[in-house]
N, C-alpha and C. Protein backbone atom coordinates (compact mmCIF):
# COMPACT_ATOMS: atom_id res chain seq x y z
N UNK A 1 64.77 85.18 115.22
CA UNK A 1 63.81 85.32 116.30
C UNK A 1 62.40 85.48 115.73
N UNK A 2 62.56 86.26 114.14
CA UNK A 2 60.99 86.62 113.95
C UNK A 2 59.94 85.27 113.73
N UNK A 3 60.57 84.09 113.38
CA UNK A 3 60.61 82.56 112.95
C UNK A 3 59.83 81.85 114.10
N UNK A 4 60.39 82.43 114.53
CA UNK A 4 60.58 81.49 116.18
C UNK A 4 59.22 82.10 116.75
N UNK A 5 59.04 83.29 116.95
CA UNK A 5 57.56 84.18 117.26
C UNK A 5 56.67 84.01 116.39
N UNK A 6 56.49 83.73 115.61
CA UNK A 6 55.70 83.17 114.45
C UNK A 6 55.26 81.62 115.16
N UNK A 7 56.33 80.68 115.27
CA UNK A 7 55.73 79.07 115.85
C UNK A 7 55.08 79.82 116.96
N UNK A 8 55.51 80.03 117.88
CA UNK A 8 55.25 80.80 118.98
C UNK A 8 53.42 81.18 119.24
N UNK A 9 53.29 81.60 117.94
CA UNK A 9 51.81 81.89 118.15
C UNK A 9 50.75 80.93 117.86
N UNK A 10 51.21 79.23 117.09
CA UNK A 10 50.21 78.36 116.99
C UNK A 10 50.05 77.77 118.18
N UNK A 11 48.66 77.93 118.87
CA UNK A 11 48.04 77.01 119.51
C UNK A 11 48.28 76.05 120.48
N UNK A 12 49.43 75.24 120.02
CA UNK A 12 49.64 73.79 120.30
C UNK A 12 51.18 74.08 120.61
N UNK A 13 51.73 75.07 120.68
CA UNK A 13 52.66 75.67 121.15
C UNK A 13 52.46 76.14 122.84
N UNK A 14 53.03 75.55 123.93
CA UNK A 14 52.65 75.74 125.16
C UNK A 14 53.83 76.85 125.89
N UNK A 15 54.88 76.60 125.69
CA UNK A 15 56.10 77.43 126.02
C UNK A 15 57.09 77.58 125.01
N UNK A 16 57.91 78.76 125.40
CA UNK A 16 58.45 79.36 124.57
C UNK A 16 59.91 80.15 125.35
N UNK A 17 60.79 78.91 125.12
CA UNK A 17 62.22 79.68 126.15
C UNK A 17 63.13 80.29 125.09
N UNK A 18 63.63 81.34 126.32
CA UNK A 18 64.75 82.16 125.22
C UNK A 18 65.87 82.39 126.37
N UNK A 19 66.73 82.40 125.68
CA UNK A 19 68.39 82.33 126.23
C UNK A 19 68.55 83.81 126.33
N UNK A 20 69.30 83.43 127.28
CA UNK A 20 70.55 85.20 127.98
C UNK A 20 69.14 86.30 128.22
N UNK A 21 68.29 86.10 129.04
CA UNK A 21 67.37 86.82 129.46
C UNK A 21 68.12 87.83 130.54
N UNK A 22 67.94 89.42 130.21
CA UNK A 22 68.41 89.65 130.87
C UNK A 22 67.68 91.36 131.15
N UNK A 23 67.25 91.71 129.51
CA UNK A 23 66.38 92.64 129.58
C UNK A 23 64.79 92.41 129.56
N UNK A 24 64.52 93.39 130.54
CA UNK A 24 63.00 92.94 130.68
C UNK A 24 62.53 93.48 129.84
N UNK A 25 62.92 95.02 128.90
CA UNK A 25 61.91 95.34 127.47
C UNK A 25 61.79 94.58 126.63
N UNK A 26 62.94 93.86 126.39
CA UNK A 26 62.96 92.83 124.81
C UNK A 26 62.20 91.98 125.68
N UNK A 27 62.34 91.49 126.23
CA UNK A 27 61.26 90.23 127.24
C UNK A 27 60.13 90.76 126.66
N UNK A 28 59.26 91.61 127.52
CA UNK A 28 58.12 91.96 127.43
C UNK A 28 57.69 92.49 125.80
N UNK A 29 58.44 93.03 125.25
CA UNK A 29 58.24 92.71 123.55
C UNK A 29 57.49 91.25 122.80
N UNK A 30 58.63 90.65 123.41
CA UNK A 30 58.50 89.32 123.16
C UNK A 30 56.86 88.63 123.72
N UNK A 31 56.44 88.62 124.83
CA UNK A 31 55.87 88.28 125.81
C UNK A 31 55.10 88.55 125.14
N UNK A 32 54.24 89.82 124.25
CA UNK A 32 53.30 90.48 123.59
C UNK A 32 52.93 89.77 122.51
N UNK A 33 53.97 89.27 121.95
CA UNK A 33 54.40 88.37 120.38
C UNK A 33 53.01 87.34 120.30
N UNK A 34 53.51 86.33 121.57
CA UNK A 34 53.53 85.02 121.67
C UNK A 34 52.28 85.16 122.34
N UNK A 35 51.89 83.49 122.46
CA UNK A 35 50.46 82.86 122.78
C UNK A 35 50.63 81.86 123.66
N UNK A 36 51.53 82.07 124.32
CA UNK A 36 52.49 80.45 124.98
C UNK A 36 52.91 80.96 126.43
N UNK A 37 53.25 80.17 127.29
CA UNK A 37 54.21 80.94 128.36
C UNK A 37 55.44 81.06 128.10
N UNK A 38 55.93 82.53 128.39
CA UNK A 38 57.58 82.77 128.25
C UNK A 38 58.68 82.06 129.38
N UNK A 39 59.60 81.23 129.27
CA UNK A 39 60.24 80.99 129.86
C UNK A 39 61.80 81.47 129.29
N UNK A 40 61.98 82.18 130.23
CA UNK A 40 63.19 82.92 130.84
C UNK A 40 64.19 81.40 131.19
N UNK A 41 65.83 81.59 130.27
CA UNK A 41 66.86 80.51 130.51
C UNK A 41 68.30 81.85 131.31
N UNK A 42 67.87 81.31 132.58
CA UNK A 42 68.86 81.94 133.09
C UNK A 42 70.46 81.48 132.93
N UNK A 43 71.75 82.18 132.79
CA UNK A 43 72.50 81.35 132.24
C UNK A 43 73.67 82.27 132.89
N UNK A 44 73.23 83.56 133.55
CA UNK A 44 74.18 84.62 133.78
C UNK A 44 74.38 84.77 135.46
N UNK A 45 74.99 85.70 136.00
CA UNK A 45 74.65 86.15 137.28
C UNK A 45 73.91 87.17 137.08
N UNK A 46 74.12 88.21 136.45
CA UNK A 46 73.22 89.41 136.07
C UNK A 46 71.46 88.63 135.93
N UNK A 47 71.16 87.21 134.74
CA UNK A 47 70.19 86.89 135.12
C UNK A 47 69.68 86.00 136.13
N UNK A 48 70.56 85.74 137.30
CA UNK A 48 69.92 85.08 138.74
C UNK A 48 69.41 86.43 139.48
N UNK A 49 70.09 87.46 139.53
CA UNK A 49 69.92 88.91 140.06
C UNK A 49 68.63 89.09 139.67
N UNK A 50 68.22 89.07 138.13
CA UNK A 50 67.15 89.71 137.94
C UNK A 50 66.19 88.73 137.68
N UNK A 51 65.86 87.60 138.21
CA UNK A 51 64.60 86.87 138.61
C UNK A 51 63.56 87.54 139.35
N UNK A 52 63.73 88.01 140.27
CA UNK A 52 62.86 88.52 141.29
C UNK A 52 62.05 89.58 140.78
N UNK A 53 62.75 90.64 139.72
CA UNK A 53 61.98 91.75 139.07
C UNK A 53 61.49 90.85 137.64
N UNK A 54 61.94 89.97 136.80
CA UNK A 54 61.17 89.32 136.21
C UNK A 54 59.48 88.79 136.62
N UNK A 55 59.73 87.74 137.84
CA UNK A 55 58.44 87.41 138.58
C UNK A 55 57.67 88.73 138.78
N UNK A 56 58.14 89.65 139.46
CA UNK A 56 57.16 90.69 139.67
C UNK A 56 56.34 91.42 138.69
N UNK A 57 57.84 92.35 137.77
CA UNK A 57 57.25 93.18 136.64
C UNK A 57 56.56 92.64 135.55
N UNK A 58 57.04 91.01 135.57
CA UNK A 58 56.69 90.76 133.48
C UNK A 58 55.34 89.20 134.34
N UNK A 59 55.31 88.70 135.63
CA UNK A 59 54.74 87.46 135.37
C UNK A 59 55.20 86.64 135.36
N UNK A 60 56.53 86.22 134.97
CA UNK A 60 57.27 84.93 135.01
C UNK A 60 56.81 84.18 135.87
N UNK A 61 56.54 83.06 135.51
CA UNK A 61 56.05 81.66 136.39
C UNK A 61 57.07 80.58 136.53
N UNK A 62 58.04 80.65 135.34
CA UNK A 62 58.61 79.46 134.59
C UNK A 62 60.06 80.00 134.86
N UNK A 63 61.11 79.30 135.34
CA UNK A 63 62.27 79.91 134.64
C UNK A 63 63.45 78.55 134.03
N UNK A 64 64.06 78.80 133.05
CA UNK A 64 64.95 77.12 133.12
C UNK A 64 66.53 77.83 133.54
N UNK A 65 66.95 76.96 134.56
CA UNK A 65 68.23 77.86 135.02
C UNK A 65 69.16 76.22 134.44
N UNK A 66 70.21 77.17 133.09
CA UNK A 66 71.61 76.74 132.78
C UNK A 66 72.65 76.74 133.27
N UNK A 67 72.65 75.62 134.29
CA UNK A 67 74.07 75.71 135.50
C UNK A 67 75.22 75.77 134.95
N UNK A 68 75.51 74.79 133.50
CA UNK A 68 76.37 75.26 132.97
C UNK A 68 77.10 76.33 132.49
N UNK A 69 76.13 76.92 131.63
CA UNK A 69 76.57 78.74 130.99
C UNK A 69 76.68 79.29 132.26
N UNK A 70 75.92 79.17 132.92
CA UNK A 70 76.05 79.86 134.57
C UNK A 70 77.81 79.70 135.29
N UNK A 71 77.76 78.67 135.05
CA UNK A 71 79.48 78.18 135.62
C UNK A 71 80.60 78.59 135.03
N UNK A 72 80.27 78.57 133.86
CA UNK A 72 81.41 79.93 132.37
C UNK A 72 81.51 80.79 132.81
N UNK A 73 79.99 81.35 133.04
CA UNK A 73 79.65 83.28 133.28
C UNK A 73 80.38 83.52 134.45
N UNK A 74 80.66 82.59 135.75
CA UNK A 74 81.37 83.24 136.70
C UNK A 74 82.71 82.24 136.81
N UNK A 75 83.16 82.50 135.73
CA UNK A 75 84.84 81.93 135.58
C UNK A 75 85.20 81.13 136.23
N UNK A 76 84.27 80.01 136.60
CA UNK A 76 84.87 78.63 137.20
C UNK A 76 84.63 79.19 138.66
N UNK A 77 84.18 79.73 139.68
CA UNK A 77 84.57 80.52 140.73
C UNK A 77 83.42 79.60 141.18
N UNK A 78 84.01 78.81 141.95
CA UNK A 78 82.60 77.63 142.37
C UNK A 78 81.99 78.12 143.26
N UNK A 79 82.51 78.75 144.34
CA UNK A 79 81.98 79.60 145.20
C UNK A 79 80.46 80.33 145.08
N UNK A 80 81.21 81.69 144.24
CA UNK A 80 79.63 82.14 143.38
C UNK A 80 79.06 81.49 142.77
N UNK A 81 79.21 80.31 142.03
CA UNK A 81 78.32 79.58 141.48
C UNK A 81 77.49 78.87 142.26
N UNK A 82 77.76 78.72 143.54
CA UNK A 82 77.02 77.68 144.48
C UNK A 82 76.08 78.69 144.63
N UNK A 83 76.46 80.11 144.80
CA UNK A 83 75.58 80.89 145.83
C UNK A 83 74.96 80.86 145.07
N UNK A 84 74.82 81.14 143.79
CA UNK A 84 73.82 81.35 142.25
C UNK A 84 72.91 80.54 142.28
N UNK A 85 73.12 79.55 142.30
CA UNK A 85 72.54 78.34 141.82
C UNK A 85 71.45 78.17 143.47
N UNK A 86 71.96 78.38 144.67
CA UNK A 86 71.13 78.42 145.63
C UNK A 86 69.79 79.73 145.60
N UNK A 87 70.46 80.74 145.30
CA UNK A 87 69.66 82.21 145.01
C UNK A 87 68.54 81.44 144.27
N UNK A 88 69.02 80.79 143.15
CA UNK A 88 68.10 81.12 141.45
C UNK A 88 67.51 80.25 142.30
N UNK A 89 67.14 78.90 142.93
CA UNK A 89 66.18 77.53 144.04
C UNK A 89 65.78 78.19 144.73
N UNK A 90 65.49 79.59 144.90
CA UNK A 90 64.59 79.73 146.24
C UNK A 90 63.22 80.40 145.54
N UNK A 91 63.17 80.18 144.01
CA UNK A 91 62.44 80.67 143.07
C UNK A 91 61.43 79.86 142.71
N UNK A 92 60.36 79.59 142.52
CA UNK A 92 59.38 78.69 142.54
C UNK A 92 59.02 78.90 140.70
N UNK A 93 58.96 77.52 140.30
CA UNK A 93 59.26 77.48 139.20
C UNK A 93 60.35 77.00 138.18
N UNK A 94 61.46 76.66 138.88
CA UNK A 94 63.26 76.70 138.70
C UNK A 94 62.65 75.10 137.58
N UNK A 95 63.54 75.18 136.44
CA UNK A 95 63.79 73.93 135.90
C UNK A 95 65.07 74.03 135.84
N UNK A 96 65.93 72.97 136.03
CA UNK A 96 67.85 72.89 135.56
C UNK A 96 67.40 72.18 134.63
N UNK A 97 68.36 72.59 133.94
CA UNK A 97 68.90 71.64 132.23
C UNK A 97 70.22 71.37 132.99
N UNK A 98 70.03 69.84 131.82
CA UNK A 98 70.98 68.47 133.01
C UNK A 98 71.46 68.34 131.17
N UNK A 99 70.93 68.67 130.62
CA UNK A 99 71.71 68.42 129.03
C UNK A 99 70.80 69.06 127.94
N UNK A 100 71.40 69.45 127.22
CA UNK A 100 70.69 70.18 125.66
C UNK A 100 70.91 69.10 124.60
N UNK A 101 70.20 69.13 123.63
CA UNK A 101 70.23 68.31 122.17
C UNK A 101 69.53 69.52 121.58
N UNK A 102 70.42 70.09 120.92
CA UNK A 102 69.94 70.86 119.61
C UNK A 102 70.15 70.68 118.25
N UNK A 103 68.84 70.78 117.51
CA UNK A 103 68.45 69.87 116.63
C UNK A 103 68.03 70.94 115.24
């Protein structure tokens, strides 16, 4: 992570997402680091829950919601996943990841 906050602070660096967001101290740690906007990868139910105190307490503008990890996190239970995935869209800002390439 210290690597990563380091790119984080050149310039030409615009955003800066981090996975399993879920505490807002390490967030806002983080948030302090960097020179970029933080984007929050929601991936949990615990983090669709806590969008709303993200936007408020830390600023969040940005969030990228992982329907996938999201669909793991609630054990296939399509049900809650629909509701999730509707909750996390009423959020202004929402990006879905439709696929990762990590490199």
């Amino acid at each position: 992570m210290k690597d990563a906050i380091l790119l984080a602070t050149n310039k030409n660096v615009k955003y800066f997402a981090v996975s399993n967001c879920e505490d807002l101290d390490k967030m806002e740690g983080i948030m302090k680091k960097i020179k970029c906007e933080f984007v929050p990868k929601i991936e949990t139910k615990m983090g669709v829950k806590m969008m709303t105190l993200m936007e408020e307490e830390l600023g969040i503008k940005l969030f990228t919601l992982d329907k996938e990890d999201l669909y793991t996190n609630v054990r296939a239970d399509f049900k809650e996943y629909e509701k999730l995935v509707k909750e996390a869209r009423t959020h202004k800002g929402v990006m879905e990841l439709q696929g990762v390439v990590f490199i």
